[in-house]
N, C-alpha and C. Protein backbone atom coordinates (compact mmCIF):
# COMPACT_ATOMS: atom_id res chain seq x y z
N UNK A 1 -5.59 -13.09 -22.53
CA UNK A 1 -5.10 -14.45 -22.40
C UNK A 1 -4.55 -14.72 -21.00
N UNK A 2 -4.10 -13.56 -20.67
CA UNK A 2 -3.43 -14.05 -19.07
C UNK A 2 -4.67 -14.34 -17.73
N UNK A 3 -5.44 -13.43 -18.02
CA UNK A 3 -6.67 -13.24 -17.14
C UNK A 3 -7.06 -15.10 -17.10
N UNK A 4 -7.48 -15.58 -18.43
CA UNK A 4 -7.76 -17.06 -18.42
C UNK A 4 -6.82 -18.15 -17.95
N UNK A 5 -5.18 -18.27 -18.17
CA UNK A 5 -4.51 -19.06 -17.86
C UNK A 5 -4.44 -18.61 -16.49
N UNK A 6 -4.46 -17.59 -16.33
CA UNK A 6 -4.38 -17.57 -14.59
C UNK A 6 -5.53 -18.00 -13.73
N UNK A 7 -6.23 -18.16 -14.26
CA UNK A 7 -7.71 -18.04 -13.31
C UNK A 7 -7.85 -19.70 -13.51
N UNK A 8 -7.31 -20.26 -14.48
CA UNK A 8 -7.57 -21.42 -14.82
C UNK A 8 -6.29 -22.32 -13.89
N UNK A 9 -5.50 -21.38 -13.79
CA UNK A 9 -4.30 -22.18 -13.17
C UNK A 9 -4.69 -22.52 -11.37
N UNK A 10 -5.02 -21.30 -10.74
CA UNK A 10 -5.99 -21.05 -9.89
C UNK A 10 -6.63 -21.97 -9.59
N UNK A 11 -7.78 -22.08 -10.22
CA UNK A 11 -8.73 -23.31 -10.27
C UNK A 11 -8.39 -24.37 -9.96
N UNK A 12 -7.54 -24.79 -10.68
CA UNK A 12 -6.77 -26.28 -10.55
C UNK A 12 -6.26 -26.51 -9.30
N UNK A 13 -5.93 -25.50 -8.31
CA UNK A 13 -5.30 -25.59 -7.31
C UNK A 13 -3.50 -25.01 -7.12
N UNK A 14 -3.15 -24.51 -8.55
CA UNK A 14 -2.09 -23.67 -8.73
C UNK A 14 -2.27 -22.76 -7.72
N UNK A 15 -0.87 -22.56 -6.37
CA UNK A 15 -1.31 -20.90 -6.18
C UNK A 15 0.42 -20.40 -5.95
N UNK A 16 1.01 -20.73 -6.69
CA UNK A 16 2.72 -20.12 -7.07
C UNK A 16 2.53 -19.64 -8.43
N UNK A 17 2.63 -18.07 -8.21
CA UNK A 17 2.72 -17.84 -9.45
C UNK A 17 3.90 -16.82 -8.98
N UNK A 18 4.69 -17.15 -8.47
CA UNK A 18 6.77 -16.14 -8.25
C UNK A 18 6.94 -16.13 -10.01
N UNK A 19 7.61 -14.80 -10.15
CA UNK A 19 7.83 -14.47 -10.85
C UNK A 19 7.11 -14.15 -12.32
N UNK A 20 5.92 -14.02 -12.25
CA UNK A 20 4.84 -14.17 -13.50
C UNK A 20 5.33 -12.45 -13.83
N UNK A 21 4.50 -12.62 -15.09
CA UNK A 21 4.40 -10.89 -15.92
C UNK A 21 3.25 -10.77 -15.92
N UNK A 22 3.00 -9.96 -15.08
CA UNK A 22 1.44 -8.97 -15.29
C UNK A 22 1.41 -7.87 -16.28
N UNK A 23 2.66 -7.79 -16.16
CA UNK A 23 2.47 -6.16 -16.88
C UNK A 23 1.56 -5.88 -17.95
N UNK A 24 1.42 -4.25 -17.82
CA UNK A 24 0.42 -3.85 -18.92
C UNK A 24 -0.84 -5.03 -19.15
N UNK A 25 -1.51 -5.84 -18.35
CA UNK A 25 -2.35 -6.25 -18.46
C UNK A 25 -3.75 -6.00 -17.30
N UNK A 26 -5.18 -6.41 -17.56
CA UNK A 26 -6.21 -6.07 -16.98
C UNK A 26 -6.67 -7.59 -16.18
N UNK A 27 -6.34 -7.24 -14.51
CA UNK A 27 -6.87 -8.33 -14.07
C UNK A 27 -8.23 -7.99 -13.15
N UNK A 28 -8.99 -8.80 -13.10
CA UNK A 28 -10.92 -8.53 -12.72
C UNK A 28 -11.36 -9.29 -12.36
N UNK A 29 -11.99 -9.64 -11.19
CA UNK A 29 -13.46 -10.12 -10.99
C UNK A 29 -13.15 -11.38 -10.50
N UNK A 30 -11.91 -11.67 -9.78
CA UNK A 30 -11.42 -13.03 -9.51
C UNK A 30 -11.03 -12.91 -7.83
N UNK A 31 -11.39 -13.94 -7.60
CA UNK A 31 -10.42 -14.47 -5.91
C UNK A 31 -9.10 -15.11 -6.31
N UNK A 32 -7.97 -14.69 -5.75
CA UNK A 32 -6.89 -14.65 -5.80
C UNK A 32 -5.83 -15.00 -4.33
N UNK A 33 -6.81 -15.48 -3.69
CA UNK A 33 -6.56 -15.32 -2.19
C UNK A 33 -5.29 -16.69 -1.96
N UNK A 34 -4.51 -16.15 -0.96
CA UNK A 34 -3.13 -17.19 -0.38
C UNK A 34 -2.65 -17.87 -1.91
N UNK A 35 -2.03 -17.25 -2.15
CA UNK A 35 -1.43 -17.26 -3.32
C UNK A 35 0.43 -16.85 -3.24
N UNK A 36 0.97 -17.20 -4.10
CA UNK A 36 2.37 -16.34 -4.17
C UNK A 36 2.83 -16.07 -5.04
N UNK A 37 2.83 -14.51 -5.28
CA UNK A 37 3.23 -13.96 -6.42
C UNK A 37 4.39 -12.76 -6.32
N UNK A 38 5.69 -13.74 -5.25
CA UNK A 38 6.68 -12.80 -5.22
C UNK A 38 7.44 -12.64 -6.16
N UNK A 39 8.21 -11.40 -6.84
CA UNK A 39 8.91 -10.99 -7.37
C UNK A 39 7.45 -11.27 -9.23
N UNK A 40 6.78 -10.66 -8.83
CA UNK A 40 5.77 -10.43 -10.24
C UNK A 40 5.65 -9.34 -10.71
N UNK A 41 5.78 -9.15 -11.92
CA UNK A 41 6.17 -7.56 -12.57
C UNK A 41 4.42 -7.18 -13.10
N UNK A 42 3.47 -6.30 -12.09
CA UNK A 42 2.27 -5.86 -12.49
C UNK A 42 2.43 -4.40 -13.03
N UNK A 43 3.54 -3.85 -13.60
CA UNK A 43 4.25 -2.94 -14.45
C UNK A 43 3.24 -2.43 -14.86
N UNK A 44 2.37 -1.25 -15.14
CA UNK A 44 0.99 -0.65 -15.44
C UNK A 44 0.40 -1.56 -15.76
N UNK A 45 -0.46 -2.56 -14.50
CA UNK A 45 -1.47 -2.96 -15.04
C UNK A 45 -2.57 -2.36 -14.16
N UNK A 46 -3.56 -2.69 -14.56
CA UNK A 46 -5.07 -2.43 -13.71
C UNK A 46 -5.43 -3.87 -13.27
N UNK A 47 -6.03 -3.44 -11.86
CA UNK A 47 -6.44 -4.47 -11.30
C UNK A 47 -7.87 -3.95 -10.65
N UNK A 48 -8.92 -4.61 -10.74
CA UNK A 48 -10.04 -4.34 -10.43
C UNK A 48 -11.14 -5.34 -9.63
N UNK A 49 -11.39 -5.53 -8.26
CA UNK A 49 -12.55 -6.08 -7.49
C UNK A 49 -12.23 -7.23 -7.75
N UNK A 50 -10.49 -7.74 -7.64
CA UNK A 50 -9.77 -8.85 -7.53
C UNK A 50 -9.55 -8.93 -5.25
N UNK A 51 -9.68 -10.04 -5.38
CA UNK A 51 -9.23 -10.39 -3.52
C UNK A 51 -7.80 -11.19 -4.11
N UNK A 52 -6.92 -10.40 -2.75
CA UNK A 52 -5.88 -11.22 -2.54
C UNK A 52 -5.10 -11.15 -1.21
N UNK A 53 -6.11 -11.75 -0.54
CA UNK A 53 -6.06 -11.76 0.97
C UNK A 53 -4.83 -12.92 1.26
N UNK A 54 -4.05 -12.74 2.26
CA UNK A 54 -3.23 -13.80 2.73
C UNK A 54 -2.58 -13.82 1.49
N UNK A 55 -1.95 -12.83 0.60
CA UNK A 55 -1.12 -13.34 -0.48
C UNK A 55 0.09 -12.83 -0.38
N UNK A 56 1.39 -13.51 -0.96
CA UNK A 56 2.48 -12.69 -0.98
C UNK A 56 2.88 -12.18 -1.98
N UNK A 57 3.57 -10.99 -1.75
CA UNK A 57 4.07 -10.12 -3.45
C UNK A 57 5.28 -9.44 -2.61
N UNK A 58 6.44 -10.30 -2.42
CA UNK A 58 7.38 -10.04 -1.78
C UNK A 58 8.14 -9.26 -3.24
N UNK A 59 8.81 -8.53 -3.08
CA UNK A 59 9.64 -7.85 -3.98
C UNK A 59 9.30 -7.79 -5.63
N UNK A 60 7.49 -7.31 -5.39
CA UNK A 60 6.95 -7.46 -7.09
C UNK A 60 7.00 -5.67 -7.22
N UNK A 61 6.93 -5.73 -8.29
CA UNK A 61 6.64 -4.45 -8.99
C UNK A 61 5.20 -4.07 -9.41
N UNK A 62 4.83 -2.75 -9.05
CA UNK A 62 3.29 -2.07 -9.59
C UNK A 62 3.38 -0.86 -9.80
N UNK A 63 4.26 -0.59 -10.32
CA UNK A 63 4.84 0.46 -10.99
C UNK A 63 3.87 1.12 -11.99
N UNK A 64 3.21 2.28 -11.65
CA UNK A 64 2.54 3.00 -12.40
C UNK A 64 1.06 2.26 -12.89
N UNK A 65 0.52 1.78 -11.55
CA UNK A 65 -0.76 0.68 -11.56
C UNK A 65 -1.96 1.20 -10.92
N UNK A 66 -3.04 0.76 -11.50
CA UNK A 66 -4.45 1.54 -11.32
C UNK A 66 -4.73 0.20 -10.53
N UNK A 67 -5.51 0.53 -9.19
CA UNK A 67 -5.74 -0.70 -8.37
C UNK A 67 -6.86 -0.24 -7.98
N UNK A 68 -7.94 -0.54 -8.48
CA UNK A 68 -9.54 -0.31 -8.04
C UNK A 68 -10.06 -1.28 -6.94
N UNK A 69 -10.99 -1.36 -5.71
CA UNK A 69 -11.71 -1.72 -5.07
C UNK A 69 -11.26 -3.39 -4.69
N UNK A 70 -9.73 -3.75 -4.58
CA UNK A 70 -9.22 -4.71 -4.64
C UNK A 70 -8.92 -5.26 -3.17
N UNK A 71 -9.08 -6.09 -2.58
CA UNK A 71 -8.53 -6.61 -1.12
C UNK A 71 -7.13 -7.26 -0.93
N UNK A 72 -6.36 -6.73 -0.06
CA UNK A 72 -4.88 -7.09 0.19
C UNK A 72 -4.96 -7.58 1.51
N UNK A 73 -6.06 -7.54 2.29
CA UNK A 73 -5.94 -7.46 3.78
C UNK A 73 -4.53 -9.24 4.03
N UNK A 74 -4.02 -8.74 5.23
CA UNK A 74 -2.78 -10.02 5.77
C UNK A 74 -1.85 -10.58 4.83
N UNK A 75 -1.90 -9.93 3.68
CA UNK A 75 -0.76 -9.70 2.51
C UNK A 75 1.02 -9.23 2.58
N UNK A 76 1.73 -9.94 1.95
CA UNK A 76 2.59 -9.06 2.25
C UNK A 76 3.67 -8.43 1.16
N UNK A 77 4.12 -7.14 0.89
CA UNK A 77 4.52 -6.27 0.36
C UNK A 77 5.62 -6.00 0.70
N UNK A 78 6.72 -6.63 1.44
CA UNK A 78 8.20 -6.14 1.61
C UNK A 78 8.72 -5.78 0.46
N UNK A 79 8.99 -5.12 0.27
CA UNK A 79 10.08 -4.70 -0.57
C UNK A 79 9.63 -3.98 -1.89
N UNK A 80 8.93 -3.80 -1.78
CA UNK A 80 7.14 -4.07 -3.20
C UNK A 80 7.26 -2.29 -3.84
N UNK A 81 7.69 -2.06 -5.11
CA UNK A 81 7.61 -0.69 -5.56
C UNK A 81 6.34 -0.43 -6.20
N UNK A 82 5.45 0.21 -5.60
CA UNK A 82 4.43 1.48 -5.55
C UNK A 82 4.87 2.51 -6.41
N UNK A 83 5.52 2.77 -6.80
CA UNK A 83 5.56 3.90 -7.27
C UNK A 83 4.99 4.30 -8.81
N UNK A 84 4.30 5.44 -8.52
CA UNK A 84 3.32 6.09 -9.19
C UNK A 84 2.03 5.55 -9.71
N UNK A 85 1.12 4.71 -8.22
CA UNK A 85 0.43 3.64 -8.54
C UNK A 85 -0.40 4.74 -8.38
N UNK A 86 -1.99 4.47 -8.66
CA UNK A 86 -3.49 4.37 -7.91
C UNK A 86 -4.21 3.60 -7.24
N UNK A 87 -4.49 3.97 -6.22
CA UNK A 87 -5.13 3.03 -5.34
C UNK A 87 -6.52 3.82 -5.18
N UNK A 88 -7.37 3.13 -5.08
CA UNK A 88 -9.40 3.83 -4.91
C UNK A 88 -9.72 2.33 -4.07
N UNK A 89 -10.17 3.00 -2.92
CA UNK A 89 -11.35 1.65 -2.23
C UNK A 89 -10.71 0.16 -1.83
N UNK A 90 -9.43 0.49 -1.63
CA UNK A 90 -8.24 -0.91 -1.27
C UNK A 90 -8.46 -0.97 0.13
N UNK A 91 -8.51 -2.30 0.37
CA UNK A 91 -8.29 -2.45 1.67
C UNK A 91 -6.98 -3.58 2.11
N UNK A 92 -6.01 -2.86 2.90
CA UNK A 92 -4.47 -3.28 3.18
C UNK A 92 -4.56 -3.75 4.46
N UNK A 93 -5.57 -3.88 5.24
CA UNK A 93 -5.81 -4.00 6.68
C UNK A 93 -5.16 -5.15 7.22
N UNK A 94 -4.22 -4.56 8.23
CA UNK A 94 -3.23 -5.93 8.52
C UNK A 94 -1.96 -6.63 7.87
N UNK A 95 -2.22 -6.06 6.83
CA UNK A 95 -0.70 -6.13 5.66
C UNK A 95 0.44 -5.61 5.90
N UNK A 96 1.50 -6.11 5.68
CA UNK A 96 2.82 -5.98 5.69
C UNK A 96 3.19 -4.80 4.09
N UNK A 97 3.73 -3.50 4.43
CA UNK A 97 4.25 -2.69 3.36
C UNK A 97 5.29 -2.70 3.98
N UNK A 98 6.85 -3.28 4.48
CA UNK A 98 7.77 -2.66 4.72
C UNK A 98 8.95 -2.69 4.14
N UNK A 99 9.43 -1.61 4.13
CA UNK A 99 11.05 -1.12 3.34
C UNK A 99 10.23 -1.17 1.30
N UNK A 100 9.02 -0.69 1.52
CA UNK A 100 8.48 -0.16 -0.03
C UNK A 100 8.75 1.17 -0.56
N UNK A 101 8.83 1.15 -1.67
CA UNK A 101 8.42 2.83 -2.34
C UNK A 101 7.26 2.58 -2.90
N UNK A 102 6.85 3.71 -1.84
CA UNK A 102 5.30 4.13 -2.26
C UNK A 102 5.42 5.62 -2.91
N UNK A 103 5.94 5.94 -3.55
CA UNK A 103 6.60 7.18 -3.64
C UNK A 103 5.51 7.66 -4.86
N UNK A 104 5.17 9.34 -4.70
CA UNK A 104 3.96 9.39 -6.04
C UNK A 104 2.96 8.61 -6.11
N UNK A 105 2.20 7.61 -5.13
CA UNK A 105 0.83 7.29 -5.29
C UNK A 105 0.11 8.31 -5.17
N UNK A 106 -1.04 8.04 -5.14
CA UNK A 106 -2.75 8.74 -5.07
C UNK A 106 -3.25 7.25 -4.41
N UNK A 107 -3.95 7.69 -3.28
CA UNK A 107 -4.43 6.76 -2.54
C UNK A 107 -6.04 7.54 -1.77
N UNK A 108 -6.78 6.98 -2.08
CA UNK A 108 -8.39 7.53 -2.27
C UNK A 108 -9.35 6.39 -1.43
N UNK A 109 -9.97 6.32 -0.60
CA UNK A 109 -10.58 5.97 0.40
C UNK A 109 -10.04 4.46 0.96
N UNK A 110 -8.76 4.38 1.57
CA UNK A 110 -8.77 3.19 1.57
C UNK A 110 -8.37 2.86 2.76
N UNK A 111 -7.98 1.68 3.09
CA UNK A 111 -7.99 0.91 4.81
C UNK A 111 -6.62 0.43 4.99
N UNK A 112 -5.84 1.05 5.40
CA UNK A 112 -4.16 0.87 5.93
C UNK A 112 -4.64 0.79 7.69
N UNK A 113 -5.63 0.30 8.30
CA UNK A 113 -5.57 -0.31 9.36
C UNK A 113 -4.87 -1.48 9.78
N UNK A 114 -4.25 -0.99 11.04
CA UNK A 114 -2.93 -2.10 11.51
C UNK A 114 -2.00 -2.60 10.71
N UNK A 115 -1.68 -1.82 9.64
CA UNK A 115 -0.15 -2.46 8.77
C UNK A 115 0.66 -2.36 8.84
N UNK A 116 1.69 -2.73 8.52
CA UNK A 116 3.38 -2.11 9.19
C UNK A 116 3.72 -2.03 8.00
N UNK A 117 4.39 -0.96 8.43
CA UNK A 117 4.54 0.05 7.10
C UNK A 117 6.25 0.29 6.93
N UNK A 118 7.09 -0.23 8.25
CA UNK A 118 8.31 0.54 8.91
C UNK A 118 9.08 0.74 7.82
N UNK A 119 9.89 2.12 7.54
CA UNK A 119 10.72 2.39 6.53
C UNK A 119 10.56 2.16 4.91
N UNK A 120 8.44 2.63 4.91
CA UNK A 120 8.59 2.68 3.77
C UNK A 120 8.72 4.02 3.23
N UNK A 121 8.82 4.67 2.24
CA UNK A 121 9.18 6.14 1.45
C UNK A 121 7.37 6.57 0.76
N UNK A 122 6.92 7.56 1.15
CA UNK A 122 5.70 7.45 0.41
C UNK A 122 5.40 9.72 0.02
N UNK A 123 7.06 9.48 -0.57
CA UNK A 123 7.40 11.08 -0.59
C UNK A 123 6.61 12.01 -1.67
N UNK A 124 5.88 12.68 -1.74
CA UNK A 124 5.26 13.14 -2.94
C UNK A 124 3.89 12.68 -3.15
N UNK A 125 3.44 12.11 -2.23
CA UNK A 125 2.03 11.10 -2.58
C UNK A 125 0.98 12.12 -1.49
N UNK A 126 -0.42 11.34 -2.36
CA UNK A 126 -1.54 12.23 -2.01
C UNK A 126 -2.54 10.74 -1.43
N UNK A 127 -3.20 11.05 -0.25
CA UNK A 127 -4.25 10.22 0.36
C UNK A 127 -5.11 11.19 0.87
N UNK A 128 -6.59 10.29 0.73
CA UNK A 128 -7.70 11.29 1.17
C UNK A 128 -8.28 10.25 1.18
N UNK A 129 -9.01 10.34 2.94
CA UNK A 129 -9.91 10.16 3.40
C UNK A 129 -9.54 8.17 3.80
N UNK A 130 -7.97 8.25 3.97
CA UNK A 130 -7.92 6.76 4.43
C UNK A 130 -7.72 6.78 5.74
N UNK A 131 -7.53 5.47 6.18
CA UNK A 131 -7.73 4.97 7.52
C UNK A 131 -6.57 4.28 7.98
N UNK A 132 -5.36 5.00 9.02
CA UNK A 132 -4.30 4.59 8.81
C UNK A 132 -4.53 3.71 10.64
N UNK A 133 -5.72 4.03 11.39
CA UNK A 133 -5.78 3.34 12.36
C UNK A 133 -5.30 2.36 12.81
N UNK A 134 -4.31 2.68 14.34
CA UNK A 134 -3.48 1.64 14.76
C UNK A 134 -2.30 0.90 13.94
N UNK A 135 -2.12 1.73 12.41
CA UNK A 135 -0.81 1.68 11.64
C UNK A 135 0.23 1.46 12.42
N UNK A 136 1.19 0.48 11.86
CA UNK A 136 3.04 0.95 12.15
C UNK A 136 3.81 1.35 11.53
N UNK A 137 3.69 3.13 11.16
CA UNK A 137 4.62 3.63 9.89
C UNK A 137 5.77 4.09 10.55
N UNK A 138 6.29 3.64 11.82
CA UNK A 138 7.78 3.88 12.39
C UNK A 138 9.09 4.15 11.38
N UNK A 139 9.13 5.16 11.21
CA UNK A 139 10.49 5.43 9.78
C UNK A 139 9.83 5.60 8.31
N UNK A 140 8.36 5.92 8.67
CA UNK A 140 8.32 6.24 6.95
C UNK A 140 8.48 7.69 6.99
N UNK A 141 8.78 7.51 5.40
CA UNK A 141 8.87 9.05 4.69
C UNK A 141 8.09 9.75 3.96
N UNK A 142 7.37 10.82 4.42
CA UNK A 142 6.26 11.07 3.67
C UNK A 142 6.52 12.71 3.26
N UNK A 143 7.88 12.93 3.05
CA UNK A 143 8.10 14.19 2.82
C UNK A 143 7.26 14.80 1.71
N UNK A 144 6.79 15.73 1.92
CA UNK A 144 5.83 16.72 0.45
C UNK A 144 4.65 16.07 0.07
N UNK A 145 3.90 15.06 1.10
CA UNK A 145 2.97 14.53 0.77
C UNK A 145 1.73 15.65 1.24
N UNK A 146 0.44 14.47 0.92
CA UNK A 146 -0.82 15.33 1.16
C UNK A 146 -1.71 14.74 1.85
N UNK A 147 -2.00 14.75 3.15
CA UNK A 147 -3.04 14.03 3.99
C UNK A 147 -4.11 14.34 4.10
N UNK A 148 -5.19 14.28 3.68
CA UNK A 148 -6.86 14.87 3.41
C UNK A 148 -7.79 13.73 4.29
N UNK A 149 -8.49 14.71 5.24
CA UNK A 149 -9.10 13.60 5.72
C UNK A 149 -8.83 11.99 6.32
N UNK A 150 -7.96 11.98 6.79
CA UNK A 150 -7.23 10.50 7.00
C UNK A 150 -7.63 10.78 8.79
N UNK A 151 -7.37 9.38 9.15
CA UNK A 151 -7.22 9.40 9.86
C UNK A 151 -5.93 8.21 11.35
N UNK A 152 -5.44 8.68 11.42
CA UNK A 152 -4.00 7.98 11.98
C UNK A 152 -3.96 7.82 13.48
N UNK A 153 -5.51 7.89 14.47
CA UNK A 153 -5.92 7.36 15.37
C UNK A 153 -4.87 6.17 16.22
N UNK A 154 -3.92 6.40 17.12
CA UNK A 154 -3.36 5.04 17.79
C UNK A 154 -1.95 4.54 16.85
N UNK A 155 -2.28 5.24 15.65
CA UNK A 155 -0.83 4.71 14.72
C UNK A 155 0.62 5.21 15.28
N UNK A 156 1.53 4.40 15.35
CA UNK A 156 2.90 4.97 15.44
C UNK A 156 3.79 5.72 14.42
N UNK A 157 3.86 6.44 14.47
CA UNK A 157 4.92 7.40 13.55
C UNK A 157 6.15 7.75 14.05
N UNK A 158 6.81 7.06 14.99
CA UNK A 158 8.35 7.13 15.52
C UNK A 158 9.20 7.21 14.79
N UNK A 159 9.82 8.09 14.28
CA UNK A 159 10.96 8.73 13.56
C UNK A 159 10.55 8.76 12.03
N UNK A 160 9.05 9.26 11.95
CA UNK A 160 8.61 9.52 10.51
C UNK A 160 9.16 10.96 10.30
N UNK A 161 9.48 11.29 8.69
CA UNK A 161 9.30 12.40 8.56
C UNK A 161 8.26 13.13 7.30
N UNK A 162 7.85 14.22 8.33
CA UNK A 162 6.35 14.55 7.92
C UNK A 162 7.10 16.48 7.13
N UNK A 163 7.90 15.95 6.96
CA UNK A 163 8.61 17.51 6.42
C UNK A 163 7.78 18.02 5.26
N UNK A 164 7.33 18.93 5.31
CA UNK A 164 6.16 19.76 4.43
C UNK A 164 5.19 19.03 3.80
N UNK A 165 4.64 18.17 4.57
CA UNK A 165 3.46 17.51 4.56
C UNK A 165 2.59 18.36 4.84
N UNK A 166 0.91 18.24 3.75
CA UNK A 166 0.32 19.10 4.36
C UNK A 166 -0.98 18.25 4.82
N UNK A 167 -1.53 18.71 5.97
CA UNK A 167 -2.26 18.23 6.82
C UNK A 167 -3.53 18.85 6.97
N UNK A 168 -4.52 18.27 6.16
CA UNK A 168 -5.79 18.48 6.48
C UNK A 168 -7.10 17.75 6.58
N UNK A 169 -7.66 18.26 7.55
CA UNK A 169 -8.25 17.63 8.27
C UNK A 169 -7.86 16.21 8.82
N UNK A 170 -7.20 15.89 9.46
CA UNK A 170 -6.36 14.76 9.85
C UNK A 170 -6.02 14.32 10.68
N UNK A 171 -6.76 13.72 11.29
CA UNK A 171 -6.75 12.83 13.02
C UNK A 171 -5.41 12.41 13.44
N UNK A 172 -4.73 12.82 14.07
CA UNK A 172 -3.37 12.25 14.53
C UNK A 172 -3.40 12.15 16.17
N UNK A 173 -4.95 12.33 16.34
CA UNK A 173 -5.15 12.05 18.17
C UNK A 173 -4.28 10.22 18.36
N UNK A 174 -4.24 10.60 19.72
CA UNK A 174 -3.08 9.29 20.47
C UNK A 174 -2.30 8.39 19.43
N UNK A 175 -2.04 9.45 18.36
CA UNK A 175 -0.27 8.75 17.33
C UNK A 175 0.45 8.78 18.58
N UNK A 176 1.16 8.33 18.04
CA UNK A 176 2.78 7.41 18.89
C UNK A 176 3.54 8.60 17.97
N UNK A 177 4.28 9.61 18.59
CA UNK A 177 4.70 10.54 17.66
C UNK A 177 6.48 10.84 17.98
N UNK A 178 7.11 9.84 18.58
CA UNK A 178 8.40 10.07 19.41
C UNK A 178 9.21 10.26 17.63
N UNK A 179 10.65 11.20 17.92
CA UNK A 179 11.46 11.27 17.22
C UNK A 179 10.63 12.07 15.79
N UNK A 180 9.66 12.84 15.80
CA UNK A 180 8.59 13.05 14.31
C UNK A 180 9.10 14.16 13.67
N UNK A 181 9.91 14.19 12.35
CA UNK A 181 9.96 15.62 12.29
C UNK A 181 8.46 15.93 11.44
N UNK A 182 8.42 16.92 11.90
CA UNK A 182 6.84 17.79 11.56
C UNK A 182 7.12 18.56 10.32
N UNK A 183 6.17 18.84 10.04
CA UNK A 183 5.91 19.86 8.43
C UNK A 183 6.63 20.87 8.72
N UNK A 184 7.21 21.32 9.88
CA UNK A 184 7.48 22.61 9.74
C UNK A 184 9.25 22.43 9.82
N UNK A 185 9.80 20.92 9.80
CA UNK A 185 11.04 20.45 9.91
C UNK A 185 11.42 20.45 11.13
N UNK A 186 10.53 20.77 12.11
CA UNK A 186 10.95 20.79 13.72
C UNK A 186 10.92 19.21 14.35
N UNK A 187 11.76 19.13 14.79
CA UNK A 187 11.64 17.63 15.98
C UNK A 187 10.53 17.53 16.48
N UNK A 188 9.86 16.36 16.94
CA UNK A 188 8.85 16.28 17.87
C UNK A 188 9.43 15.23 18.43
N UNK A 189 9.36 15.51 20.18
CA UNK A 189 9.98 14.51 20.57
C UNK A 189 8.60 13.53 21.35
C-alpha cells in the first residue's frame, strides 16, 4: 500500500514526504528524484532500482536496510543512521554523508565519488571494490573495518582513523593523508 500512495503522491507533484514511515517496507522501480524525505524512518526496509537523485534524507533512519542498485547521486544524508545497512551497486556520487553512522554496513560495488563524508563513523564495516575517488572523509572513523579493492585515488582522509583496518588491495595513491592514524595505530603525518 505504501509503494502506491507514494508513487501516486509523486505523480501528482507531491515531493515532501519529512517524516513518512518506510519501515519494514519494499520500495522498487520508481524515480524518486528532488524530493524531501527528512527525518523518514526506512527502519529495515529494502529498496531496489529506485533514483533519488537531488533528494534530501536529512536525519532519516535505514537502520538495518537492504539498498540494491539505487541512485543517491547530489543527495543529502547529514545526520542519516546507516547502521547495519546493505548497500550493492549504489551510486552516492557527489552526496553529502556527514556526521552519519555508517557503522556495520556491507557496501559492495559502489560509487562514493566526491562525497563528503566529514565525521562520519563507518567502524566495523566491510566495502569491496568501491570508488571513494576524490572523497572528503576528513574525520571519519573506520576503525576495524575492511577495504577490498576500493579505491580512494585524490580522496582526503585528514584526521581519519584507519586503526586496524585491513587493507587490501586498495588504492590510496595521492590521498590527502595529514593527521591519519594507520592500521597499525601509528600517526601519519
Amino acid at each position: 500500500m505504501l509503494n502506491l500512495d507514494l508513487f501516486h503522491r509523486y505523480s501528482i507533484g507531491n515531493r515532501d514526504f519529512r517524516d513518512i514511515n518506510c519501515s519494514e517496507k519494499q520500495i522498487s522501480g520508481q524515480d524518486l528524484s528532488n524530493s524531501d524525505f527528512s527525518n523518514a524512518d526506512f527502519t529495515k526496509t529494502i529498496l531496489s532500482k529506485v533514483t533519488f537523485n537531488s533528494t534530501n534524507f536529512t536525519h532519516s533512519i535505514f537502520y538495518s536496510s537492504n539498498i540494491y542498485e539505487v541512485a543517491f547521486m547530489y543527495s543529502n544524508f547529514t545526520e542519516v543512521n546507516f547502521y547495519k545497512s546493505k548497500f550493492m551497486q549504489i551510486n552516492f556520487s557527489n552526496a553529502t554523508l556527514e556526521r552519519s553512522n555508517a557503522n556495520e554496513i556491507i557496501a559492495t560495488q559502489c560509487d562514493f565519488r566526491n562525497v563528503i563524508m566529514n565525521g562520519t563513523t563507518l567502524v566495523k564495516s566491510a566495502f569491496g571494490s568501491c570508488n571513494f575517488t576524490g572523497a572528503n572523509l576528513s574525520n571519519c572513523d573506520f576503525r576495524g573495518s575492511q577495504l577490498a579493492y576500493c579505491d580512494f585515488e585524490g580522496a582526503n582522509l585528514s584526521g581519519a582513523n584507519l586503526t586496524g583496518v585491513i587493507l587490501d588491495n586498495t588504492n590510496l595513491n595521492a590521498a590527502i593523508m595529514r593527521q591519519v592514524t594507520m592500521p597499525d595505530g601509528r600517526l601519519h603525518n
